[in-house]
C-alpha atoms as a PDB file:
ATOM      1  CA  UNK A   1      -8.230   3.938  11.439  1.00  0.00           C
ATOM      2  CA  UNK A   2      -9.619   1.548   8.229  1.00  0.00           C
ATOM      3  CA  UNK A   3     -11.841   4.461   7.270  1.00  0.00           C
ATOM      4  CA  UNK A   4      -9.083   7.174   7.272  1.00  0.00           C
ATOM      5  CA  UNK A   5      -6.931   4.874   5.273  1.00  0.00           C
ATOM      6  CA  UNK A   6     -10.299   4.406   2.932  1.00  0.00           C
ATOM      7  CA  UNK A   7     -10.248   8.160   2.968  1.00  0.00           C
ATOM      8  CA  UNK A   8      -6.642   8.666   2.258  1.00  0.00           C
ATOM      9  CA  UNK A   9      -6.308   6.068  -0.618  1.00  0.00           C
ATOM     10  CA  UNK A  10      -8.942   7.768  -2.126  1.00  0.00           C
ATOM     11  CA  UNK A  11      -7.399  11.179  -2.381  1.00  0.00           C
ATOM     12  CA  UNK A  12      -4.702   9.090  -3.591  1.00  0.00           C
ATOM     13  CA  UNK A  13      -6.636   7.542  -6.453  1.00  0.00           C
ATOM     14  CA  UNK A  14      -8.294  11.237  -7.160  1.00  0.00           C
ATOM     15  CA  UNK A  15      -4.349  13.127  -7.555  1.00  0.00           C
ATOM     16  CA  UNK A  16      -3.640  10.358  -9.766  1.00  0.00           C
ATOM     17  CA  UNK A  17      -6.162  10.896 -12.008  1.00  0.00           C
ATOM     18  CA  UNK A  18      -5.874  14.804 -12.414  1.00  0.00           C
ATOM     19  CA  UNK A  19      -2.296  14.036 -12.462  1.00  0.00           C
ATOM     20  CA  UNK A  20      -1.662  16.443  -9.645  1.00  0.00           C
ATOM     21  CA  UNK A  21       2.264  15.345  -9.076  1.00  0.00           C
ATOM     22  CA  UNK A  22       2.843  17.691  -5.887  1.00  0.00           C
ATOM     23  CA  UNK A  23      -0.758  17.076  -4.062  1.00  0.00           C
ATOM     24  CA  UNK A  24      -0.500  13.067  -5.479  1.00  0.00           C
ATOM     25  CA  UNK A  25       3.075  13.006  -3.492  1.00  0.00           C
ATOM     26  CA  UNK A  26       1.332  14.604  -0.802  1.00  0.00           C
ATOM     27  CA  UNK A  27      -1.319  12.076  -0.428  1.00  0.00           C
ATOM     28  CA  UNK A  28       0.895   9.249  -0.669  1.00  0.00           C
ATOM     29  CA  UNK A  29       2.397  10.501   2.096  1.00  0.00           C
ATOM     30  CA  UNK A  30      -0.922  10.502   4.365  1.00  0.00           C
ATOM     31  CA  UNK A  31      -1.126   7.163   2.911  1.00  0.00           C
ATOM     32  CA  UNK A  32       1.639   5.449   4.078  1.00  0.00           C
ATOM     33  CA  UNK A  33       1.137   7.316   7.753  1.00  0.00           C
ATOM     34  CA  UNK A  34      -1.992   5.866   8.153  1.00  0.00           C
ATOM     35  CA  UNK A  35      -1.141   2.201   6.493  1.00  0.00           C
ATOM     36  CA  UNK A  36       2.124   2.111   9.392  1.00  0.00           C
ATOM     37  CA  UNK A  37      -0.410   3.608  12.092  1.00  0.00           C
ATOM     38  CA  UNK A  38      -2.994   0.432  11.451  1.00  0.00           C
ATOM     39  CA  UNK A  39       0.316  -1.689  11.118  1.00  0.00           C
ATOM     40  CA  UNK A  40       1.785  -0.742  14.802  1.00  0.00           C
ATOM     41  CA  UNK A  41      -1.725  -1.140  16.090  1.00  0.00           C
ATOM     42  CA  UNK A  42      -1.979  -4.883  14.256  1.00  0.00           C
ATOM     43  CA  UNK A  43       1.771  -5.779  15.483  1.00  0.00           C
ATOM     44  CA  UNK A  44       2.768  -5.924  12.087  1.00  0.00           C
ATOM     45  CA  UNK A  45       6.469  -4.262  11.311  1.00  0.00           C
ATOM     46  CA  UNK A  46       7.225  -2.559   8.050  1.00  0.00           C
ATOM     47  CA  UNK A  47       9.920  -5.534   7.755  1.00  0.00           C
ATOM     48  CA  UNK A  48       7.391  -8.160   7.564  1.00  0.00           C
ATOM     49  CA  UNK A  49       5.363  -6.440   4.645  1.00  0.00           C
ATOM     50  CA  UNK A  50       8.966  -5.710   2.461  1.00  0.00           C
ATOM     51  CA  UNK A  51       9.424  -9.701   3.444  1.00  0.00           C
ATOM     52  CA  UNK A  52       6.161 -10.554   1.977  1.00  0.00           C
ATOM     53  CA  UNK A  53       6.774  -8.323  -1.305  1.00  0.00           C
ATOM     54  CA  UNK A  54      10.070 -10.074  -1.903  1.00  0.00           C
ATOM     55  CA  UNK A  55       8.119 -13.223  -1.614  1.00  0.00           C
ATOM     56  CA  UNK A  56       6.306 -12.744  -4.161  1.00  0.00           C
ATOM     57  CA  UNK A  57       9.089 -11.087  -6.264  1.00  0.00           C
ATOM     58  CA  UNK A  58      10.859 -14.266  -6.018  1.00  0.00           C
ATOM     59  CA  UNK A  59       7.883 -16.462  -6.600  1.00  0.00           C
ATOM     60  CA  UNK A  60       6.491 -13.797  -9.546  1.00  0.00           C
ATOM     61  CA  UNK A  61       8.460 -10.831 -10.106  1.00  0.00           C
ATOM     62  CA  UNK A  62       6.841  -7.467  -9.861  1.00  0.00           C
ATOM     63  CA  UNK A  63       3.532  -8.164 -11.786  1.00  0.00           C
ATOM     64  CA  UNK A  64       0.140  -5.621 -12.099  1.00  0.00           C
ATOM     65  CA  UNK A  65      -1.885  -8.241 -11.088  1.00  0.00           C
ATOM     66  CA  UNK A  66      -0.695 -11.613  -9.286  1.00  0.00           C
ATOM     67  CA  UNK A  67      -2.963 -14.430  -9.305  1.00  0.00           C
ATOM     68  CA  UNK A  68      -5.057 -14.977  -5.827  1.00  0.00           C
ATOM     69  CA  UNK A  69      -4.136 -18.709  -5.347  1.00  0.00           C
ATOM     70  CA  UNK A  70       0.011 -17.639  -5.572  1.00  0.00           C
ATOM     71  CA  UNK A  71       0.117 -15.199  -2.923  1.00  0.00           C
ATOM     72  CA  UNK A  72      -1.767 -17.479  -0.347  1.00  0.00           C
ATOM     73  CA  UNK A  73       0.564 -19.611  -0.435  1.00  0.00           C
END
């Protein structure tokens, strides 16, 4: 499952680059199927990950890069 979501991020990374808008929606899509697959098989809920992100909203706001020793916390 980790190396299909390897895969799939990739293609994501590639679309992005060519700018492909149709394939780069496309592979976003695969994406997120196969992040939600490893998810259910890890127990994790899509709930808990959106809690997480508004975390570190409310700790950061919406920042490119957040610093390591924050989002440990």
């Amino acid at each position: 499952m980790a190396k299909k979501l390897v895969e799939e991020a990739t293609e994501v990374a590639i679309e992005a680059v060519r700018g492909e808008r149709r394939c780069l929606k496309s592979e976003s899509a695969d994406l997120l199927y196969h992040l939600v697959v490893i998810w259910n098989a890890m127990g994790i809920k899509p709930s808990d990950v959106w809690g997480e992100m508004k975390r570190r909203e409310r700790l950061l706001g919406i920042a490119e890069k957040l610093p390591k020793r924050l989002i440990r916390n």
